[in-house]
N, C-alpha and C. Protein backbone atom coordinates (compact mmCIF):
# COMPACT_ATOMS: atom_id res chain seq x y z
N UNK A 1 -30.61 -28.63 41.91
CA UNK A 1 -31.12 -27.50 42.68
C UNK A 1 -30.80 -27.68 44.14
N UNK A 2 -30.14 -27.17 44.53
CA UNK A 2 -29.76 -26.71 46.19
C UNK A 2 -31.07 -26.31 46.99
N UNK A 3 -31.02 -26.95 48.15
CA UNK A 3 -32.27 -27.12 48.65
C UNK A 3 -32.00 -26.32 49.99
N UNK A 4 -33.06 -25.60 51.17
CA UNK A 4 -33.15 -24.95 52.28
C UNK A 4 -32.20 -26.41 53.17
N UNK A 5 -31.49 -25.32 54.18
CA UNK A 5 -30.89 -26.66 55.05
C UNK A 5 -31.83 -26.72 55.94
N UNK A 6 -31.89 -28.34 56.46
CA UNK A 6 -33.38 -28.69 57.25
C UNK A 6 -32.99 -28.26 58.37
N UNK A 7 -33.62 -27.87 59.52
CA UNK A 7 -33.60 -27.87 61.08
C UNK A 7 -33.96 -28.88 61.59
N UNK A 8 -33.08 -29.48 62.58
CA UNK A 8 -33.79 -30.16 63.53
C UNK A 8 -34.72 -29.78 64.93
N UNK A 9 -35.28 -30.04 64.94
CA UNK A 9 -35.82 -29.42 66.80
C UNK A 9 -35.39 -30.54 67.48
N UNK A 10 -35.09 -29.76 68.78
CA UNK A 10 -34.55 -31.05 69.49
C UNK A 10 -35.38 -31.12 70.97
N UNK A 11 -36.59 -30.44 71.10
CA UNK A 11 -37.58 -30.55 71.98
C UNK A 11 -38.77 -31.71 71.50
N UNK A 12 -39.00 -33.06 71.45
CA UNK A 12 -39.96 -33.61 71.11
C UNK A 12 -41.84 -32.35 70.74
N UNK A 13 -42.85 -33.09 70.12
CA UNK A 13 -43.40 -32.17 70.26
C UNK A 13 -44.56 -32.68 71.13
N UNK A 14 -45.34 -31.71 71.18
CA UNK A 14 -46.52 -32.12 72.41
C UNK A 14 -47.54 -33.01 71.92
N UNK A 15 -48.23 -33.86 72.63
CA UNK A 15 -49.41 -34.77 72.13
C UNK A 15 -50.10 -34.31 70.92
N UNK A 16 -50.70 -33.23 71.52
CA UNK A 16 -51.96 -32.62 70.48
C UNK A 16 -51.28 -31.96 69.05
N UNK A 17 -49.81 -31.83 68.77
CA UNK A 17 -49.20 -31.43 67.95
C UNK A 17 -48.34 -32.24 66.78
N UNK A 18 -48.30 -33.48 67.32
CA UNK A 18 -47.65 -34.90 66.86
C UNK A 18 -48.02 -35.09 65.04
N UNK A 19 -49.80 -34.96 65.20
CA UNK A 19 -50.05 -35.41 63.57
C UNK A 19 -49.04 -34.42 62.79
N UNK A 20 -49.66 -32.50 63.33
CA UNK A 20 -48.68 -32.00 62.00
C UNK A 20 -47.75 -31.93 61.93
N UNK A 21 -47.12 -32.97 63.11
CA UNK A 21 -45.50 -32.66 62.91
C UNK A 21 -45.02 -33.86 62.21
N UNK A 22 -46.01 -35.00 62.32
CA UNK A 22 -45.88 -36.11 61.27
C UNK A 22 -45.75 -35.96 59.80
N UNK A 23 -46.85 -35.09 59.29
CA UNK A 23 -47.37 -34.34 58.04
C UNK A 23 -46.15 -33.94 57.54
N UNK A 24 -45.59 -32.89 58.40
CA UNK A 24 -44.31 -31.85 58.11
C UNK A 24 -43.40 -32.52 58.07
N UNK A 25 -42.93 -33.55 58.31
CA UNK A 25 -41.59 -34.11 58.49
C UNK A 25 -41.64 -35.16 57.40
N UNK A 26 -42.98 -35.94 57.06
CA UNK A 26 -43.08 -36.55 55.95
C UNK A 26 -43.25 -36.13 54.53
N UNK A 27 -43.94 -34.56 54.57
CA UNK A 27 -43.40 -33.87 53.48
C UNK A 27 -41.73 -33.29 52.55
N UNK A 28 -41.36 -33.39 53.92
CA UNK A 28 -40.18 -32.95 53.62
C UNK A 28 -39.27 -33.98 53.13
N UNK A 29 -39.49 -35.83 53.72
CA UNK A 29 -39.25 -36.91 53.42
C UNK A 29 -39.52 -36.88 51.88
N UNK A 30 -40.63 -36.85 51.76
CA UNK A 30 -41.55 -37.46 50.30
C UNK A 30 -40.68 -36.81 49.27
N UNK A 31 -40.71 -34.99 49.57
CA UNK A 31 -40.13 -34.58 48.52
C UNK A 31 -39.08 -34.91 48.29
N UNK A 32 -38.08 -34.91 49.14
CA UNK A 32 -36.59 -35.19 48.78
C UNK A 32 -36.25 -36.29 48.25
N UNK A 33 -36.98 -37.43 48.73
CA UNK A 33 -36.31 -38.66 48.61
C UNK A 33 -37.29 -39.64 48.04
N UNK A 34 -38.75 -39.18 47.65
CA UNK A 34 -39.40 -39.84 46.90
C UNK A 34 -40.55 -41.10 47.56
N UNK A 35 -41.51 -40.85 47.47
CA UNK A 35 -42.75 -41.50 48.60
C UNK A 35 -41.94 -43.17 48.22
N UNK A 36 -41.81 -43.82 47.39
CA UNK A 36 -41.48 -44.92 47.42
C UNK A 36 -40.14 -45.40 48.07
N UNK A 37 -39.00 -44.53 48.13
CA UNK A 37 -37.83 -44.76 48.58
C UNK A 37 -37.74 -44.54 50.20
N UNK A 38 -39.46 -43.56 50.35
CA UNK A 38 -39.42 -43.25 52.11
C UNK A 38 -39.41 -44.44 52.81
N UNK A 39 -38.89 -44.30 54.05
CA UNK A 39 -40.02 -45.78 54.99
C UNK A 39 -40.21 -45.10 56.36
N UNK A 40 -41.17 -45.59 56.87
CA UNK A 40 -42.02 -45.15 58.03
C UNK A 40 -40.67 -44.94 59.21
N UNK A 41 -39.86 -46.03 58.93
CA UNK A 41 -38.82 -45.79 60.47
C UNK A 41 -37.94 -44.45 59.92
N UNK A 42 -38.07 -44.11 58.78
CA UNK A 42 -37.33 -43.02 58.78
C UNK A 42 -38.20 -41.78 59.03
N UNK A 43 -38.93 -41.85 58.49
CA UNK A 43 -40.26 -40.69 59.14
C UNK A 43 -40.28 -40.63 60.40
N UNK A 44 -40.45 -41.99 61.59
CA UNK A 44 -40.27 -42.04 62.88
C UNK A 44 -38.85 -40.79 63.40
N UNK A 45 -37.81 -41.43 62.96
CA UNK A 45 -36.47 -40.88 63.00
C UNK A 45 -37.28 -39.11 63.19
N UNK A 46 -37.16 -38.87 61.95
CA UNK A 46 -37.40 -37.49 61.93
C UNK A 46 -38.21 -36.93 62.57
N UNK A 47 -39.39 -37.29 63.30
CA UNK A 47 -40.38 -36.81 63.74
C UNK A 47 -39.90 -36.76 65.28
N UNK A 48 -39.05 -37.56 65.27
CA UNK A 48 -38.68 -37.87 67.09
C UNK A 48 -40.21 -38.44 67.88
N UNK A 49 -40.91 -39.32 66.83
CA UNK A 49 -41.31 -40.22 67.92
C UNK A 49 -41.16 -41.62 67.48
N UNK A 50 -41.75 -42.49 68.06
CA UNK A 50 -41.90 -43.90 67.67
C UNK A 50 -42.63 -44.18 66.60
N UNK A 51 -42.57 -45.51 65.62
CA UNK A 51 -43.49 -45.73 64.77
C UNK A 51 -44.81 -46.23 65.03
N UNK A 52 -44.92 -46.51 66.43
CA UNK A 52 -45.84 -47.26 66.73
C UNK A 52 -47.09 -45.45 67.32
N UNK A 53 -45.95 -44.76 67.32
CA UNK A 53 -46.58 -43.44 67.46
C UNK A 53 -47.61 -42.96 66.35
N UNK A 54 -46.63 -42.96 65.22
CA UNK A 54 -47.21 -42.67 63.47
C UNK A 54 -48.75 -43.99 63.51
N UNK A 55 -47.98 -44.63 63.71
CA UNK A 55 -49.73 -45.50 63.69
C UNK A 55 -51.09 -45.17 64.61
N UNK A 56 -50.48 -44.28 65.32
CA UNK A 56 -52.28 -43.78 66.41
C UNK A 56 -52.27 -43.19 65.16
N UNK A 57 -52.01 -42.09 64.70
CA UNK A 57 -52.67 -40.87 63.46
C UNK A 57 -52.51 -41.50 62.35
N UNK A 58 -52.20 -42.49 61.87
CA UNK A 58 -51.90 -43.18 60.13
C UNK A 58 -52.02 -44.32 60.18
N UNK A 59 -52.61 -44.97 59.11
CA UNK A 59 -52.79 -46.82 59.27
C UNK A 59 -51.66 -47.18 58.29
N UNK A 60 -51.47 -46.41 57.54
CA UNK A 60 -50.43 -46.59 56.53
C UNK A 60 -49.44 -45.31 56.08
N UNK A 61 -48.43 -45.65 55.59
CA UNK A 61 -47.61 -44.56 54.80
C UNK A 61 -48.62 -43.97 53.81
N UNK A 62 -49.37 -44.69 52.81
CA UNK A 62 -49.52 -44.28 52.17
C UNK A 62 -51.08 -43.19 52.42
N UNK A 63 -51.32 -43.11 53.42
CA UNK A 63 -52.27 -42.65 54.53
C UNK A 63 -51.90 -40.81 55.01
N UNK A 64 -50.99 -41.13 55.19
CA UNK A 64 -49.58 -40.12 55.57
C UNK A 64 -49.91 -38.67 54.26
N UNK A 65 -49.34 -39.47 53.46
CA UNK A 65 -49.15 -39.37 51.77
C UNK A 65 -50.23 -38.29 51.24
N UNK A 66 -51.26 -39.24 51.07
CA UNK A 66 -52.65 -38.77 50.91
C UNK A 66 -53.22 -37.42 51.45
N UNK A 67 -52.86 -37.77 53.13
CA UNK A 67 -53.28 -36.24 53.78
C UNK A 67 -52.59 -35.18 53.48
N UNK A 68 -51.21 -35.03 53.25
CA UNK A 68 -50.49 -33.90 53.17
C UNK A 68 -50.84 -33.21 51.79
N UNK A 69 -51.46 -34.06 51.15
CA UNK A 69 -52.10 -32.96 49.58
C UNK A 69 -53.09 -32.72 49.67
N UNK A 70 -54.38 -33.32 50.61
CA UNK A 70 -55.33 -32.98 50.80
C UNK A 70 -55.78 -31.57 51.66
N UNK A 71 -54.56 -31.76 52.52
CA UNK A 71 -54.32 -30.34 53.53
C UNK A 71 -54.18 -29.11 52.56
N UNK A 72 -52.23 -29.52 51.87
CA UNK A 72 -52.20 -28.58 50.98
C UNK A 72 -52.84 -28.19 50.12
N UNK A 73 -54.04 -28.95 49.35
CA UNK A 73 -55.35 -28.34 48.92
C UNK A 73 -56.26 -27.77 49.25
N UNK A 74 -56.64 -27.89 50.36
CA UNK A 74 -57.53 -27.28 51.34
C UNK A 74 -57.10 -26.16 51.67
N UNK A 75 -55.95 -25.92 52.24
CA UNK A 75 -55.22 -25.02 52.47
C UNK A 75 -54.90 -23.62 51.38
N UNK A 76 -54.33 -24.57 49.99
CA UNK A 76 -54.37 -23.55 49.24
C UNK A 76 -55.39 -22.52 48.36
N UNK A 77 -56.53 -23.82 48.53
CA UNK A 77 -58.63 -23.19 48.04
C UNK A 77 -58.48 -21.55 48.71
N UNK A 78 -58.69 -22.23 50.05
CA UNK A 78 -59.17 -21.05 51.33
C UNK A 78 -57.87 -20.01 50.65
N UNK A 79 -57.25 -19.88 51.17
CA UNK A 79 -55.66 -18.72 50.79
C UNK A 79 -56.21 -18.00 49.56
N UNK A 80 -56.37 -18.95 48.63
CA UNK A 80 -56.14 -18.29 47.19
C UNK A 80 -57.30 -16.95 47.19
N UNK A 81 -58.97 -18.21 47.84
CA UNK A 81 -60.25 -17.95 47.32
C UNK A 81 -60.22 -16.62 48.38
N UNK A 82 -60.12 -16.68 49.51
CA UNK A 82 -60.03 -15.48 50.41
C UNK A 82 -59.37 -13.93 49.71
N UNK A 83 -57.93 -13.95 49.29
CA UNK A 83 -57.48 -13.13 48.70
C UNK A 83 -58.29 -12.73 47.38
N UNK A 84 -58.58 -13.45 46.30
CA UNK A 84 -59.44 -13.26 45.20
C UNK A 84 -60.48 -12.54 45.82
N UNK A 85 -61.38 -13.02 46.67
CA UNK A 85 -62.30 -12.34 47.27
C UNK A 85 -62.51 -10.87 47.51
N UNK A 86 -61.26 -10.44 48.05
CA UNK A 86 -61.11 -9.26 48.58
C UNK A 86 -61.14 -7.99 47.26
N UNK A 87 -60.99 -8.32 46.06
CA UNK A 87 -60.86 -7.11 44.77
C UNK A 87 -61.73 -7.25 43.65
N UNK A 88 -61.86 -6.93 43.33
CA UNK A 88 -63.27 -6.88 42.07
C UNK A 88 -62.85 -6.76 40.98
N UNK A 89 -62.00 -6.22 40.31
CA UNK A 89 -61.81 -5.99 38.44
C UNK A 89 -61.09 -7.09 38.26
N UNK A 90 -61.19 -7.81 36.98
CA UNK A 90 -60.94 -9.16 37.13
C UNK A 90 -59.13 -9.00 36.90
N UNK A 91 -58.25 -8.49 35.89
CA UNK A 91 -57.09 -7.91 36.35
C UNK A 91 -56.02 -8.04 37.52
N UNK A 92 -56.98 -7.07 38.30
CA UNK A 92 -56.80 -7.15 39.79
C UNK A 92 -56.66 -8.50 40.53
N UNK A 93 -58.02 -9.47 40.38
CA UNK A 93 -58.32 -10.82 40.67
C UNK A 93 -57.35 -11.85 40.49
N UNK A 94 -56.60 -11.44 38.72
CA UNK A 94 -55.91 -12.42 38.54
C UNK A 94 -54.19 -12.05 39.29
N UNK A 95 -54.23 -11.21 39.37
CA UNK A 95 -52.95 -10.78 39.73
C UNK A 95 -53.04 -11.28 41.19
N UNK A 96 -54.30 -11.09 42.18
CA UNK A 96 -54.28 -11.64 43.30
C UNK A 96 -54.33 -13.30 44.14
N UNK A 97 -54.97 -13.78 42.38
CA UNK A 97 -54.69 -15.45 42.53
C UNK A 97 -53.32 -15.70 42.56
N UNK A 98 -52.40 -14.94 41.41
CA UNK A 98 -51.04 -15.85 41.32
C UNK A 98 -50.21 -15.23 42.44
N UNK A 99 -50.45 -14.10 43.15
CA UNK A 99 -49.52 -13.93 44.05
C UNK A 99 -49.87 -14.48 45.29
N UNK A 100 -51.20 -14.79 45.86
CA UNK A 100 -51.58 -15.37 46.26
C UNK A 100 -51.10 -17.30 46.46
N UNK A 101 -51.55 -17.77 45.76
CA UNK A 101 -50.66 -19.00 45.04
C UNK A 101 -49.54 -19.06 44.96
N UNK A 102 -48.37 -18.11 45.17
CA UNK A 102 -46.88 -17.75 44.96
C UNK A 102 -46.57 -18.49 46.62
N UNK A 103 -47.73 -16.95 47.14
CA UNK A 103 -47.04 -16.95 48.82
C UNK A 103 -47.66 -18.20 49.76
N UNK A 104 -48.68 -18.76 49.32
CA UNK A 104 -49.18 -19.90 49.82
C UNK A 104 -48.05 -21.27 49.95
N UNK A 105 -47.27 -21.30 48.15
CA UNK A 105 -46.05 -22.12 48.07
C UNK A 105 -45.17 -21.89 49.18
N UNK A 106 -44.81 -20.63 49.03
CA UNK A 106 -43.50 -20.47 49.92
C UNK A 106 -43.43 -20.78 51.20
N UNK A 107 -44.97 -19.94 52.06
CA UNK A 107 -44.94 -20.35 52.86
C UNK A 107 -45.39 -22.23 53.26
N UNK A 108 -45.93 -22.85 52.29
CA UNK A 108 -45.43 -24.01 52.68
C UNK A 108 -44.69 -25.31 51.64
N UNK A 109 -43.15 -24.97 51.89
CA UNK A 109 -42.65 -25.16 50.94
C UNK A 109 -42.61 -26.65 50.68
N UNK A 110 -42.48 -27.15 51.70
CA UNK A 110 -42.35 -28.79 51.57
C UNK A 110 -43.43 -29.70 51.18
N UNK A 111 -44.73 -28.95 51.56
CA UNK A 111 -46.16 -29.51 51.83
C UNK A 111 -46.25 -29.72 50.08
N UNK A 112 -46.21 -28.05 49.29
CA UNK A 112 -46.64 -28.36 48.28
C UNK A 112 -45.57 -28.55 47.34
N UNK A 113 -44.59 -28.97 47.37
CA UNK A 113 -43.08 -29.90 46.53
C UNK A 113 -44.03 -31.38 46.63
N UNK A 114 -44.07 -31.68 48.16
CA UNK A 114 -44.50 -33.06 48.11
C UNK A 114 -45.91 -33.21 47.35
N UNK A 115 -47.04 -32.28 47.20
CA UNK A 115 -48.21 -32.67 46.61
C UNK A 115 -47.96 -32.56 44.91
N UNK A 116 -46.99 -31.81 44.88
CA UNK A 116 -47.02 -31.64 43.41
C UNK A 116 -46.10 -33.07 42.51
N UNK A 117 -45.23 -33.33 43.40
CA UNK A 117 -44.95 -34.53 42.80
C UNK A 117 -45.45 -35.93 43.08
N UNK A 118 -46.39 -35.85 43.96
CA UNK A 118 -47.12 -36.86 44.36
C UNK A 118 -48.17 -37.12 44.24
N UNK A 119 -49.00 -35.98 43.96
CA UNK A 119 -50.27 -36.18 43.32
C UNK A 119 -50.83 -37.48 42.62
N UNK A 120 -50.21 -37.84 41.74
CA UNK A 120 -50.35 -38.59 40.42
C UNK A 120 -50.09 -39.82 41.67
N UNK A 121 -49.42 -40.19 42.71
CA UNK A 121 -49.34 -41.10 43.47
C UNK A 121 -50.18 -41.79 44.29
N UNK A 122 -51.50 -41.19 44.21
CA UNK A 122 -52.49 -41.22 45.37
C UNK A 122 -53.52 -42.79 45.02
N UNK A 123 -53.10 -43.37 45.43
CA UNK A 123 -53.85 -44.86 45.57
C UNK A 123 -55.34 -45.10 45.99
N UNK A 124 -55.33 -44.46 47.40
CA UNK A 124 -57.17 -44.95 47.98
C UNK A 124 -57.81 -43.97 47.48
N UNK A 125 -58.80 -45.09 47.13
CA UNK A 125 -59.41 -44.34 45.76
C UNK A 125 -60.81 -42.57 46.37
N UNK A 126 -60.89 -42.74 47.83
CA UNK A 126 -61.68 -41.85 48.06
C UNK A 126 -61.09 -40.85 48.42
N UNK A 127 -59.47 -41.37 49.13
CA UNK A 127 -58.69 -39.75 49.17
C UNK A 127 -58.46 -39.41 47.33
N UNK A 128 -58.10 -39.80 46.84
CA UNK A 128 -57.61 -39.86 45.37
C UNK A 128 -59.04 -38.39 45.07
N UNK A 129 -60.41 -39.20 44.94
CA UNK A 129 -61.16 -38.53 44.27
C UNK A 129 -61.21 -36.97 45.28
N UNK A 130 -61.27 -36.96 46.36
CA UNK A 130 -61.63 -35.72 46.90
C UNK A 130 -60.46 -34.58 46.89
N UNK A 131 -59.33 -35.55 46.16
CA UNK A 131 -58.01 -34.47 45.47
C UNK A 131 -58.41 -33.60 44.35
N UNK A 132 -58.78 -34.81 43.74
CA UNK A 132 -59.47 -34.66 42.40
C UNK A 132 -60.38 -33.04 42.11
N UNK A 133 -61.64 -33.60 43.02
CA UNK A 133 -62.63 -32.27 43.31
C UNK A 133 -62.07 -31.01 43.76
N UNK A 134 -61.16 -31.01 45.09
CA UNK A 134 -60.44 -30.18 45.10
C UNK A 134 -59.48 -29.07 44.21
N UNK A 135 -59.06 -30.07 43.17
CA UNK A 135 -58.44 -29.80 42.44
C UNK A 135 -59.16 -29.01 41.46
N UNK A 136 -60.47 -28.98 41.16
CA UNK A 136 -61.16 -29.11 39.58
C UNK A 136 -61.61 -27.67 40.16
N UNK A 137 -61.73 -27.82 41.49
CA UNK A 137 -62.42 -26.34 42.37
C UNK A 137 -61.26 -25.22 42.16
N UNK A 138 -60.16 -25.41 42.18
CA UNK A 138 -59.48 -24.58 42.76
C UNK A 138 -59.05 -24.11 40.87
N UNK A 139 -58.87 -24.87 40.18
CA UNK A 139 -58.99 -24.86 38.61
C UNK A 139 -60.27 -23.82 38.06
N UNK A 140 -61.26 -24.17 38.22
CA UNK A 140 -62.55 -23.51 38.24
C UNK A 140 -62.74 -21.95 39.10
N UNK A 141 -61.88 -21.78 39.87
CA UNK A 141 -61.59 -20.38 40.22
C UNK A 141 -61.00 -19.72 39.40
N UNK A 142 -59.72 -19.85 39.17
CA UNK A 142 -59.07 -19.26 37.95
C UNK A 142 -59.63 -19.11 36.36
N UNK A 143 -60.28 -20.32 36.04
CA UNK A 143 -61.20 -20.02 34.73
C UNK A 143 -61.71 -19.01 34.83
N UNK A 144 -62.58 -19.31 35.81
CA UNK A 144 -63.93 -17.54 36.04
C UNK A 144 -63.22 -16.73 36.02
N UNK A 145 -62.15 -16.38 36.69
CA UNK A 145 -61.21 -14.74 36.72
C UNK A 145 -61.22 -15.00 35.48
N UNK A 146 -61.03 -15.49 34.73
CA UNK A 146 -60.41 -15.31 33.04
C UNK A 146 -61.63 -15.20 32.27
N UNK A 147 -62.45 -15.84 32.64
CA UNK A 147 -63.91 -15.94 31.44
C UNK A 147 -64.40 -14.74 31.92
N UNK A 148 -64.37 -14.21 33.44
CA UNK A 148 -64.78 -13.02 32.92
C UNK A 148 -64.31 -11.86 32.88
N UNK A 149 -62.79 -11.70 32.71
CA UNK A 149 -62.31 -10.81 32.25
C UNK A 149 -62.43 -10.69 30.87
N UNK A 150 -62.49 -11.51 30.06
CA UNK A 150 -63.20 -12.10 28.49
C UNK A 150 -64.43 -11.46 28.17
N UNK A 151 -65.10 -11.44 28.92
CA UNK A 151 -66.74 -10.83 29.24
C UNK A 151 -66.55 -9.59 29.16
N UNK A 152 -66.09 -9.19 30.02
CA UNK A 152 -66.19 -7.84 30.14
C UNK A 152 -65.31 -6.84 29.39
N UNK A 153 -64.44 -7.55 28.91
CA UNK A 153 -64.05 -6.83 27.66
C UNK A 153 -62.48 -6.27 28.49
N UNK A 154 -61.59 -6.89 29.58
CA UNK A 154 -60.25 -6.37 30.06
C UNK A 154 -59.67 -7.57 29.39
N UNK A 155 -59.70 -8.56 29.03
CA UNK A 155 -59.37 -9.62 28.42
C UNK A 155 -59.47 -10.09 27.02
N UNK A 156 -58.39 -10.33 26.32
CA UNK A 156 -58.72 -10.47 24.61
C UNK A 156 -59.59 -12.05 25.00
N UNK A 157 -60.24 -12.60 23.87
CA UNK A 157 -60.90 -13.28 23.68
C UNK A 157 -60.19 -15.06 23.75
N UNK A 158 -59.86 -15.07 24.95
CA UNK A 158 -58.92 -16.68 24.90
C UNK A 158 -59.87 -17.43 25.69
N UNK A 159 -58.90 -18.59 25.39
CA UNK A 159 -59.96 -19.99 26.09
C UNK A 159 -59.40 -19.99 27.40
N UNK A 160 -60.43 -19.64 28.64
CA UNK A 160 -60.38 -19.57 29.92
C UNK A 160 -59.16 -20.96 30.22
N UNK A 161 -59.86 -22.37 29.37
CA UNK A 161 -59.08 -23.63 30.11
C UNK A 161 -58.07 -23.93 29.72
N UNK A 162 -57.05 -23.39 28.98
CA UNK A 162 -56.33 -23.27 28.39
C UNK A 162 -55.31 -22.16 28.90
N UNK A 163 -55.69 -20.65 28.93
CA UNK A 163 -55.31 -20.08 29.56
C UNK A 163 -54.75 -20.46 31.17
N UNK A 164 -55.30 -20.44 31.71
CA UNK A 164 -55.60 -20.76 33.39
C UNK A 164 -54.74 -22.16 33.66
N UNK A 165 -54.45 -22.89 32.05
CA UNK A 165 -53.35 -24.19 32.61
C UNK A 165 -52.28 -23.56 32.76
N UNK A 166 -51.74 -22.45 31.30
CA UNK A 166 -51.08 -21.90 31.17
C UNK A 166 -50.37 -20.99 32.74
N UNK A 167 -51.38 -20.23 33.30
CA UNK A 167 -50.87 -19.80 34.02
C UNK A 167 -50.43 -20.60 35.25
N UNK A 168 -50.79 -21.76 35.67
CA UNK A 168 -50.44 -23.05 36.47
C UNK A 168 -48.92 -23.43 36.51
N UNK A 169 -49.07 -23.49 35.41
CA UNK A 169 -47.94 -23.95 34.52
C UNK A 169 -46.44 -23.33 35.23
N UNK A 170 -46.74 -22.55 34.99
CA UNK A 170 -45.69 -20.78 35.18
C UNK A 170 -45.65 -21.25 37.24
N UNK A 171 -46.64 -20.84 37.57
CA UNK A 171 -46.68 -21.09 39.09
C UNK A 171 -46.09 -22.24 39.77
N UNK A 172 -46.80 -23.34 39.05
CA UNK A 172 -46.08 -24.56 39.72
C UNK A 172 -44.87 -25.00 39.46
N UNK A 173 -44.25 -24.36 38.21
CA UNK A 173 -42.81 -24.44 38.33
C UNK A 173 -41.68 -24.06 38.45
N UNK A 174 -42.51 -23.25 39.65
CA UNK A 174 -41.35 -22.63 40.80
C UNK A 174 -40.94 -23.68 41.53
N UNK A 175 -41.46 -24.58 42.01
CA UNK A 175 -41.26 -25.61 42.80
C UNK A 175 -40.33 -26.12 42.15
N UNK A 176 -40.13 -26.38 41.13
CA UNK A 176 -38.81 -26.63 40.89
C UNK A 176 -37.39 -26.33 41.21
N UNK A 177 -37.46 -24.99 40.85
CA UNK A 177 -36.23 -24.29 41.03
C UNK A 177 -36.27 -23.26 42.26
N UNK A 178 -37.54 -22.33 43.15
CA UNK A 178 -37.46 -21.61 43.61
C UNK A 178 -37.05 -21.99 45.28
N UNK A 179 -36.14 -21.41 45.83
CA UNK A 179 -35.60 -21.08 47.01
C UNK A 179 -36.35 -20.22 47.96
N UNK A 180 -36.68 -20.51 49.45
CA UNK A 180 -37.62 -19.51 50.29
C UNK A 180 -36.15 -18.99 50.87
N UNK A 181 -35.81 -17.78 50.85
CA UNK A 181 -34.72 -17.04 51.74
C UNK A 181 -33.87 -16.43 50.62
N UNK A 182 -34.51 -16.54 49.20
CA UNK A 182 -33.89 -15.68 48.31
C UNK A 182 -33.93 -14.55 47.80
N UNK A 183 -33.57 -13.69 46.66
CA UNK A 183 -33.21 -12.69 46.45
C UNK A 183 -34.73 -11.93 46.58
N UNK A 184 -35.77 -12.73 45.64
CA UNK A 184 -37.08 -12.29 45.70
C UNK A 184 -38.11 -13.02 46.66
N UNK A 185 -39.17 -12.97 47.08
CA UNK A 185 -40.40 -14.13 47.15
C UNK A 185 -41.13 -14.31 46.40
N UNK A 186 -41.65 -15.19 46.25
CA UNK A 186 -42.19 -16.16 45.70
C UNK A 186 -43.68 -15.48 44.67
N UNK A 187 -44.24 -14.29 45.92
CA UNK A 187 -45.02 -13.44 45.45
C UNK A 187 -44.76 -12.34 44.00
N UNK A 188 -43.10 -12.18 44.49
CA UNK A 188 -42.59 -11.00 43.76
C UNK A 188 -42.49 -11.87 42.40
N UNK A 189 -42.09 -12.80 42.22
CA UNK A 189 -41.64 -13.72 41.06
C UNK A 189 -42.84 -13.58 39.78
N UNK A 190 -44.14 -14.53 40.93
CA UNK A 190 -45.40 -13.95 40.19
C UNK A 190 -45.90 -12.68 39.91
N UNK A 191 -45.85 -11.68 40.80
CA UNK A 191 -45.77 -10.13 40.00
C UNK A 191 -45.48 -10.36 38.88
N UNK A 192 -43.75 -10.73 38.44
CA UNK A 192 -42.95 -10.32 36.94
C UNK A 192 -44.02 -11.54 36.24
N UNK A 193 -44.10 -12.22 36.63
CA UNK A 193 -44.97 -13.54 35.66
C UNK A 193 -46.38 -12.78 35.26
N UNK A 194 -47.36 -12.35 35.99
CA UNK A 194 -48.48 -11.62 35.63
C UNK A 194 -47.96 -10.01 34.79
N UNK A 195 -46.92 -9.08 35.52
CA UNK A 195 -46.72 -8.10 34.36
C UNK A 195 -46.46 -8.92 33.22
N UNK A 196 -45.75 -9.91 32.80
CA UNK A 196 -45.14 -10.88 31.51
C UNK A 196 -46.61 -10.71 30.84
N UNK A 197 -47.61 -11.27 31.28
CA UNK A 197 -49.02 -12.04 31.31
C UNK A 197 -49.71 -10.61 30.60
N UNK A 198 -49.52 -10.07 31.26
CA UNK A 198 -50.47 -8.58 30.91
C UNK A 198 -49.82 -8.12 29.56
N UNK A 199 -48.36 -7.67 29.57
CA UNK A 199 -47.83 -6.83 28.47
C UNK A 199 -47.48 -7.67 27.49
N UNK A 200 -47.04 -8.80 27.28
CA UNK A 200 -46.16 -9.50 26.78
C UNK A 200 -44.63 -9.01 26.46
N UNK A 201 -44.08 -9.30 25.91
CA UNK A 201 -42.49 -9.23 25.51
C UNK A 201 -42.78 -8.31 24.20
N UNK A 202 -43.27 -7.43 24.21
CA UNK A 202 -42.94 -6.46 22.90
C UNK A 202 -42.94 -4.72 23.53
N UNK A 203 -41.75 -4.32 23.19
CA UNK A 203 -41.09 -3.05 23.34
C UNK A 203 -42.61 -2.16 23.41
């Protein structure tokens, strides 16, 4: 898969701006080239500061690591849960989680490449668990759109946790293959994935 060509900036960045430009530049590290194959002087490199810089905001790489999925979780809760918020028929809801979740990816493409393959990487055990929770939260949103579209009778009778992996499934593996600057976004993709979802494949 052919990947976005990176930019460099060639203005250092300002004090108060340093961590997320640490974050950002180590996401983009992690994904490509794999948290174990990274090393801090190359993160330095990219960030255009010193390593001794990366150590005011990080005690470790694997520190680094940790935060950028915790962000992108945090990040993607609020996004998703905000948009869901805004419509009421559950239908509606679900169609607004996955496009929601589409455009959250795109717009941050590196953040969540790197959490999705790194997840399973997360060592200290208290960032680890508050991934975890995060995770089970943002899981537990999507059930409810489904259990109660089930309820109320817009939904045939399926298993919310099951379902709701299903639709994960479909979402997160865009990250695989999907491109930001292509034919569609990321949003539009999930559209055809939720019409798929709604009608199925029969004439």
């Amino acid at each position: 898969m052919s990947e976005p060509t990176r930019r460099r900036l060639g203005r250092p960045p300002r004090a108060e701006n340093q961590r997320e430009r640490i974050m950002h530049e180590a996401a983009i590290l992690f994904a490509r080239s794999g948290f174990d194959a990274s090393s801090l002087n190359e993160l330095a490199e990219e960030a255009g500061i010193s390593k001794a810089g990366i150590y005011h905001y990080f005690k470790t790489k694997q520190d680094v690591y940790d935060a950028i999925i915790i962000k992108t979780l945090e990040g993607l809760f609020d996004h998703v849960s905000m948009t869901v918020g805004s419509v009421a028929e559950p239908q509606d809801k679900l169609l607004a989680f996955m496009t929601a979740h589409a455009d959250f990816f795109e717009r941050n493409y590196w953040a969540f490449r790197c959490m999705l393959v790194s997840f399973s990487g997360m060592s200290v055990p208290t960032s680890r668990h508050e991934a975890v929770v995060l995770r089970e939260h943002y899981e537990h949103l999507l059930r409810d759109i489904i259990a109660d579209g089930v309820r109320q009778g817009h939904f045939r009778a399926v298993d919310p946790a099951g379902t709701g992996r299903a639709v994960l499934s479909m979402l997160n593996w865009m990250a695989r293959w999907f491109q930001p600057g292509g034919p569609k976004t990321a949003s539009q993709v999930a559209e055809e994935y939720a019409d798929l979802l709604f009608h199925g494949l029969r004439g």
